[in-house]
PDB file of N, CA and C in Angstrom:
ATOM      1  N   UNK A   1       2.347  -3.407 -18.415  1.00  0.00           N
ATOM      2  CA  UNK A   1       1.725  -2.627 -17.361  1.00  0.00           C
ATOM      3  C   UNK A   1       1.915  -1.143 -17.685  1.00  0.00           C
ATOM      4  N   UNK A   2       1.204  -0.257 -17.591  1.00  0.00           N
ATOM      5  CA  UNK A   2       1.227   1.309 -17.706  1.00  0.00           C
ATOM      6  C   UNK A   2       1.710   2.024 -16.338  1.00  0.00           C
ATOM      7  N   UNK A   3       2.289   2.966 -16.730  1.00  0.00           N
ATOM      8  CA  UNK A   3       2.818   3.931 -15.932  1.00  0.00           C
ATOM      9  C   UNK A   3       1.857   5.289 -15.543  1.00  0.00           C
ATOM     10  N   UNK A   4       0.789   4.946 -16.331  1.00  0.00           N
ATOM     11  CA  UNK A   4      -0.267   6.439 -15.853  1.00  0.00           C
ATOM     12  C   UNK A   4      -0.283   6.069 -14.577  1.00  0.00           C
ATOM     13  N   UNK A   5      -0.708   7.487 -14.437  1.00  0.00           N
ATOM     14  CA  UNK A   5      -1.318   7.356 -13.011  1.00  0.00           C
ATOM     15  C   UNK A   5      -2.449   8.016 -12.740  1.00  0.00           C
ATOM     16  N   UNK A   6      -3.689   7.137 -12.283  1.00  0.00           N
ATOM     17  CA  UNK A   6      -5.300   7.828 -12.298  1.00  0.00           C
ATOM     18  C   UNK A   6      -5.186   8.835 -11.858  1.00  0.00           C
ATOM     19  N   UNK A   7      -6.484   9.696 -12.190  1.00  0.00           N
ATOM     20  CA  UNK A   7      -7.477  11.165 -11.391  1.00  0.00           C
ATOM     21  C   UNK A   7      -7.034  10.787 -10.092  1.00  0.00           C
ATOM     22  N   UNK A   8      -7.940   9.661  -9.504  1.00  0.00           N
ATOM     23  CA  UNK A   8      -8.098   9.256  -7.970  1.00  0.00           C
ATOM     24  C   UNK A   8      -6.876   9.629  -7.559  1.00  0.00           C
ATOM     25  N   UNK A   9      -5.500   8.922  -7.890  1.00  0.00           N
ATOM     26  CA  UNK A   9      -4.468   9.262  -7.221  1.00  0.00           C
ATOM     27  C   UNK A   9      -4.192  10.328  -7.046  1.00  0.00           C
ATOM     28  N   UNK A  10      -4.083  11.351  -8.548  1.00  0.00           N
ATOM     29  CA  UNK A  10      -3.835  12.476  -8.544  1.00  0.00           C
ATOM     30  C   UNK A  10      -4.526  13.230  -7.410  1.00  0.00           C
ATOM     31  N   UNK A  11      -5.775  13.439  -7.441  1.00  0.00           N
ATOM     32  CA  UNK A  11      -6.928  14.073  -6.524  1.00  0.00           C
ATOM     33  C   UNK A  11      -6.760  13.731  -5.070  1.00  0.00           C
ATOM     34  N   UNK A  12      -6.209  12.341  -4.789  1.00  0.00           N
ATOM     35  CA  UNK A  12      -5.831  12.237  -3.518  1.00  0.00           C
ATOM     36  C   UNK A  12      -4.515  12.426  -2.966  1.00  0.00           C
ATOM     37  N   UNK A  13      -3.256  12.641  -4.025  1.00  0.00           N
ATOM     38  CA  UNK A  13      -2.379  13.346  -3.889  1.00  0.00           C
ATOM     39  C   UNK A  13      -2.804  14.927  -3.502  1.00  0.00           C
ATOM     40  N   UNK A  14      -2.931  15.573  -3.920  1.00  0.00           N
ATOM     41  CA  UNK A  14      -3.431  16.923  -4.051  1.00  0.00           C
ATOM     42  C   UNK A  14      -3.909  17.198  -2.843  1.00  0.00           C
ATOM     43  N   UNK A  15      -4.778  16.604  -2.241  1.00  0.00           N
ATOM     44  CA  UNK A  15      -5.594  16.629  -1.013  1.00  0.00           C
ATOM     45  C   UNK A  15      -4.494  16.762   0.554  1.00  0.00           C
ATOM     46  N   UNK A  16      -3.883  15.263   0.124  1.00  0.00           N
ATOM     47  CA  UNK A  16      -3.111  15.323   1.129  1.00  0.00           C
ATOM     48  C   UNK A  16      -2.114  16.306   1.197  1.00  0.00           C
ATOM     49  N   UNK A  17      -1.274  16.614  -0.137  1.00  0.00           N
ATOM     50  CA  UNK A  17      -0.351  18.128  -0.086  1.00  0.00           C
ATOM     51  C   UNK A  17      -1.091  19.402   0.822  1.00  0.00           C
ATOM     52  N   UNK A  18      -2.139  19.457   0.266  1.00  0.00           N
ATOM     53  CA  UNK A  18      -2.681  20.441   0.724  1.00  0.00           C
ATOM     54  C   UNK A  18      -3.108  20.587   2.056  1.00  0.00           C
ATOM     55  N   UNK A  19      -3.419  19.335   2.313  1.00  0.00           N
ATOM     56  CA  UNK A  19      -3.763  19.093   4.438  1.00  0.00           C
ATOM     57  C   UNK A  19      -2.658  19.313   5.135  1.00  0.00           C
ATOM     58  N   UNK A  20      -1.437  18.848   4.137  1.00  0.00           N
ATOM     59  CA  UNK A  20      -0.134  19.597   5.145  1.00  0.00           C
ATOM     60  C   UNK A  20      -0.006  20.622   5.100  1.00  0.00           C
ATOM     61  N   UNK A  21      -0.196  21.242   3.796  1.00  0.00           N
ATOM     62  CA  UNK A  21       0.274  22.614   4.199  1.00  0.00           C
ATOM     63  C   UNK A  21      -0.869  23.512   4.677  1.00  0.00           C
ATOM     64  N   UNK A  22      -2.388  23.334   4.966  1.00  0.00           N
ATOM     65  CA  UNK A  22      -3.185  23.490   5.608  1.00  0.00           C
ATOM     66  C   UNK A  22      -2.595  23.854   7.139  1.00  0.00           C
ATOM     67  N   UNK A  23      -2.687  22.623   7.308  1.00  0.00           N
ATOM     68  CA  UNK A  23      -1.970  22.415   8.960  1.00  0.00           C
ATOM     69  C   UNK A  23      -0.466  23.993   9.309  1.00  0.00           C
ATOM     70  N   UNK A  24       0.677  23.504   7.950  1.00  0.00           N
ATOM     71  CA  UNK A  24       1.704  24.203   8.369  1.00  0.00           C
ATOM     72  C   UNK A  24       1.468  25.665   8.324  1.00  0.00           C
ATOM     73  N   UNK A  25       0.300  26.004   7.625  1.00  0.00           N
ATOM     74  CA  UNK A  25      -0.367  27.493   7.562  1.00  0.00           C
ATOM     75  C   UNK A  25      -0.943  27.692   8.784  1.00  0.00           C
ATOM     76  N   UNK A  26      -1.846  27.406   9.248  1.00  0.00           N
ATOM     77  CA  UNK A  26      -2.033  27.553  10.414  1.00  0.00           C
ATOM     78  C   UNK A  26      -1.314  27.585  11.663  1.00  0.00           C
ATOM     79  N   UNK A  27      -0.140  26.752  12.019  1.00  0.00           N
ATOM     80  CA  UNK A  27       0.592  26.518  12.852  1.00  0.00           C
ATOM     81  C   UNK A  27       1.119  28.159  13.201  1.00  0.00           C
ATOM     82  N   UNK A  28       1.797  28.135  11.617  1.00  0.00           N
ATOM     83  CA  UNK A  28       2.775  29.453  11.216  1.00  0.00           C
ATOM     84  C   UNK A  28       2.528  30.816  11.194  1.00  0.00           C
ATOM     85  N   UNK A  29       1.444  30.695  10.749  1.00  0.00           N
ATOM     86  CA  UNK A  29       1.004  32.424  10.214  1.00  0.00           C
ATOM     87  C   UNK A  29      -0.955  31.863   9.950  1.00  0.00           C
ATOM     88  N   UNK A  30      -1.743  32.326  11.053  1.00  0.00           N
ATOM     89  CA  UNK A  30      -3.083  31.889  10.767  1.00  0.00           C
ATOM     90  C   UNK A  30      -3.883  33.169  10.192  1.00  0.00           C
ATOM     91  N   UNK A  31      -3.235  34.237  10.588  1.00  0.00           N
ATOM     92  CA  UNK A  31      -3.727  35.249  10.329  1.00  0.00           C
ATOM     93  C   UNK A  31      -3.738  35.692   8.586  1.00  0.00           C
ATOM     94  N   UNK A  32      -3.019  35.183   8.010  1.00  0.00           N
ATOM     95  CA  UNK A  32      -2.437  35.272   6.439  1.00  0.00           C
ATOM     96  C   UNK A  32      -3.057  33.512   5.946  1.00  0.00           C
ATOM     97  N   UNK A  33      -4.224  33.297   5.237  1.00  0.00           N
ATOM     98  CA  UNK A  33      -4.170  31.977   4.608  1.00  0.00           C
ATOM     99  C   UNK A  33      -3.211  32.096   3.150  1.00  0.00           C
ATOM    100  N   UNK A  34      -2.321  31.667   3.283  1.00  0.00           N
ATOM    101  CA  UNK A  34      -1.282  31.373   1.853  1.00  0.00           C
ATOM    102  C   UNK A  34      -1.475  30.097   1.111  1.00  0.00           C
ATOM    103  N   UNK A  35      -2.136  29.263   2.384  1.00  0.00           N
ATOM    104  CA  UNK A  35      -2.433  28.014   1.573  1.00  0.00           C
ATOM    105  C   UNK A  35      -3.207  28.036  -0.219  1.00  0.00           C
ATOM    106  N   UNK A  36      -3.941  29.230  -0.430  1.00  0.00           N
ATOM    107  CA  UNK A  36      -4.451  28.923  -1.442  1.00  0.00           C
ATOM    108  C   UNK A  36      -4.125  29.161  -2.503  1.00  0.00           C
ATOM    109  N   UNK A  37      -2.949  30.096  -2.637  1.00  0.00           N
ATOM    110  CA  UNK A  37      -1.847  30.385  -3.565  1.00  0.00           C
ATOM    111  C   UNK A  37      -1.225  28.654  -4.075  1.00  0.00           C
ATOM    112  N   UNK A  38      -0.796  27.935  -3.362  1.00  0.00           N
ATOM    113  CA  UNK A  38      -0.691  26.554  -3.771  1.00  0.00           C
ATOM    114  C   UNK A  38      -1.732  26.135  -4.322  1.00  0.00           C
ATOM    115  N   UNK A  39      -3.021  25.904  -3.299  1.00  0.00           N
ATOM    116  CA  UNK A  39      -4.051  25.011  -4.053  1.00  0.00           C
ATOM    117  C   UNK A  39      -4.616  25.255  -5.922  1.00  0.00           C
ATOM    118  N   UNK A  40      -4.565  26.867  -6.108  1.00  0.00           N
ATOM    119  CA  UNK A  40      -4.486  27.319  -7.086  1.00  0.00           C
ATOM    120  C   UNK A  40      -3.628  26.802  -8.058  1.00  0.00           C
ATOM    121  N   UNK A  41      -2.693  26.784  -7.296  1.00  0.00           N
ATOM    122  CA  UNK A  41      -1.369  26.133  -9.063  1.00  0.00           C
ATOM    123  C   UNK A  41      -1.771  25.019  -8.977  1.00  0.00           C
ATOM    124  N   UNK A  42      -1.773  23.912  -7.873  1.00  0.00           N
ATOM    125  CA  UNK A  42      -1.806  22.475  -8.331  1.00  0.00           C
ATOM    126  C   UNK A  42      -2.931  22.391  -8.600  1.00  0.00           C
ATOM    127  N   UNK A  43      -4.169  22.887  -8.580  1.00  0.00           N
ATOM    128  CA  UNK A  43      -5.226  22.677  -9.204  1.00  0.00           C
ATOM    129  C   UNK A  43      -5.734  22.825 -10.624  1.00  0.00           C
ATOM    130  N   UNK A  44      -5.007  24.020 -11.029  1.00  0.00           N
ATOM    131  CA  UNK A  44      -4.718  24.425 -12.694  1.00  0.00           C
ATOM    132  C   UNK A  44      -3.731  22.835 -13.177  1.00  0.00           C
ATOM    133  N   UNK A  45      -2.795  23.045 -12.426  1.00  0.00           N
ATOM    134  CA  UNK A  45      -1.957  21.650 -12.634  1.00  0.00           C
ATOM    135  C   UNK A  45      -2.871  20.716 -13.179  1.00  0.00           C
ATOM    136  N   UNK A  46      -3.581  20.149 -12.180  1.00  0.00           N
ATOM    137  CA  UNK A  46      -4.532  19.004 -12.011  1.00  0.00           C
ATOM    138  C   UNK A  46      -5.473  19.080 -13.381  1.00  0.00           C
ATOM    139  N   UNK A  47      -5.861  20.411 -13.462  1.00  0.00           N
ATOM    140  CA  UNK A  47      -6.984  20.525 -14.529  1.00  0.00           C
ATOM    141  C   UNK A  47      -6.550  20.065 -15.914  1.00  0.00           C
ATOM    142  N   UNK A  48      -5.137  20.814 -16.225  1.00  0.00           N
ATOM    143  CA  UNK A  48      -4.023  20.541 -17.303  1.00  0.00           C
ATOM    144  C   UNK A  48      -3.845  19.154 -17.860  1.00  0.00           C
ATOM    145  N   UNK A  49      -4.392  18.463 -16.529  1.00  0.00           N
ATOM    146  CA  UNK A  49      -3.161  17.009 -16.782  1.00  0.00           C
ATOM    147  C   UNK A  49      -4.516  16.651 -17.036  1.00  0.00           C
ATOM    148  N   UNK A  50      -5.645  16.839 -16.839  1.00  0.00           N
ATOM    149  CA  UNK A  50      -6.798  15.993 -17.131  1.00  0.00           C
ATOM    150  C   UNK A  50      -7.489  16.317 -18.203  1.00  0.00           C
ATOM    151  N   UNK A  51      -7.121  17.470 -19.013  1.00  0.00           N
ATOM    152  CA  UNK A  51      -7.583  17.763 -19.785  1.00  0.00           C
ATOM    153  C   UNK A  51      -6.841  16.991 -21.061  1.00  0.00           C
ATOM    154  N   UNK A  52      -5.204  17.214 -20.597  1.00  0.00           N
ATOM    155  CA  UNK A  52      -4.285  16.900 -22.019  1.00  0.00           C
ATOM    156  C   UNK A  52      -4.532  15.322 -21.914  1.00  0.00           C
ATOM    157  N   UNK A  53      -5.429  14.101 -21.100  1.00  0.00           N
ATOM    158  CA  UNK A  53      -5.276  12.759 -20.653  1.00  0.00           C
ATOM    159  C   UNK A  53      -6.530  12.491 -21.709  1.00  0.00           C
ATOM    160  N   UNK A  54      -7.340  13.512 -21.634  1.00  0.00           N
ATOM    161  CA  UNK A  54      -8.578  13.193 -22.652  1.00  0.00           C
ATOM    162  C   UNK A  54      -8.267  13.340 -24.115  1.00  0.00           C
ATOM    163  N   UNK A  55      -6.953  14.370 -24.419  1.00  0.00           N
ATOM    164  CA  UNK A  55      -7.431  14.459 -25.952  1.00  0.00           C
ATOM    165  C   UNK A  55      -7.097  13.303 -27.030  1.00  0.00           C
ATOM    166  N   UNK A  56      -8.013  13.556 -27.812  1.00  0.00           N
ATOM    167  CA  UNK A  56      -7.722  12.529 -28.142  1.00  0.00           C
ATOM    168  C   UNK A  56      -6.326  12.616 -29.526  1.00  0.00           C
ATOM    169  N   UNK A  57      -5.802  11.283 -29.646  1.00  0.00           N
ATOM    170  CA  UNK A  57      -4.414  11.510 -30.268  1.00  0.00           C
ATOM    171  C   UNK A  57      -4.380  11.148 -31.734  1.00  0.00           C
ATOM    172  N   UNK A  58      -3.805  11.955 -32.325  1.00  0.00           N
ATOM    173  CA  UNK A  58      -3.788  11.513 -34.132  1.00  0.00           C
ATOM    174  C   UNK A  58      -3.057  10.585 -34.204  1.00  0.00           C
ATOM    175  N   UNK A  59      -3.069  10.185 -35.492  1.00  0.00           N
ATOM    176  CA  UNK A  59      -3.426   8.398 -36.473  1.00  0.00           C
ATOM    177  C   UNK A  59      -1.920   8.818 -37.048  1.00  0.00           C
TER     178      UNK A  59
END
């Protein structure tokens, strides 16, 4: 059995991080969105991991 773990998960991980801290931005400070300072890294994140999942690997 493999230990990857799909896009889907990833992408729906990501989502949900971000709906919390969506929410805890707003609660906290609505006037300042900070949320996107996160979405930014884990999204580079995200891009990283999907990019290095494609290459392909030497013989």
């Amino acid at each position: 059995m493999s230990n990857t773990v799909t896009l889907g998960k990833k992408i729906k991980g990501y989502l949900l991080i971000l709906t919390l801290l969506s929410v805890i931005n707003l609660l906290t400070s609505p006037s300042y969105m900070w949320v996107v300072w996160p979405a930014i890294g884990m999204g580079i994140g995200l891009v990283v991991s999907t990019l290095s999942r494609n290459k392909p690997r030497a013989c």
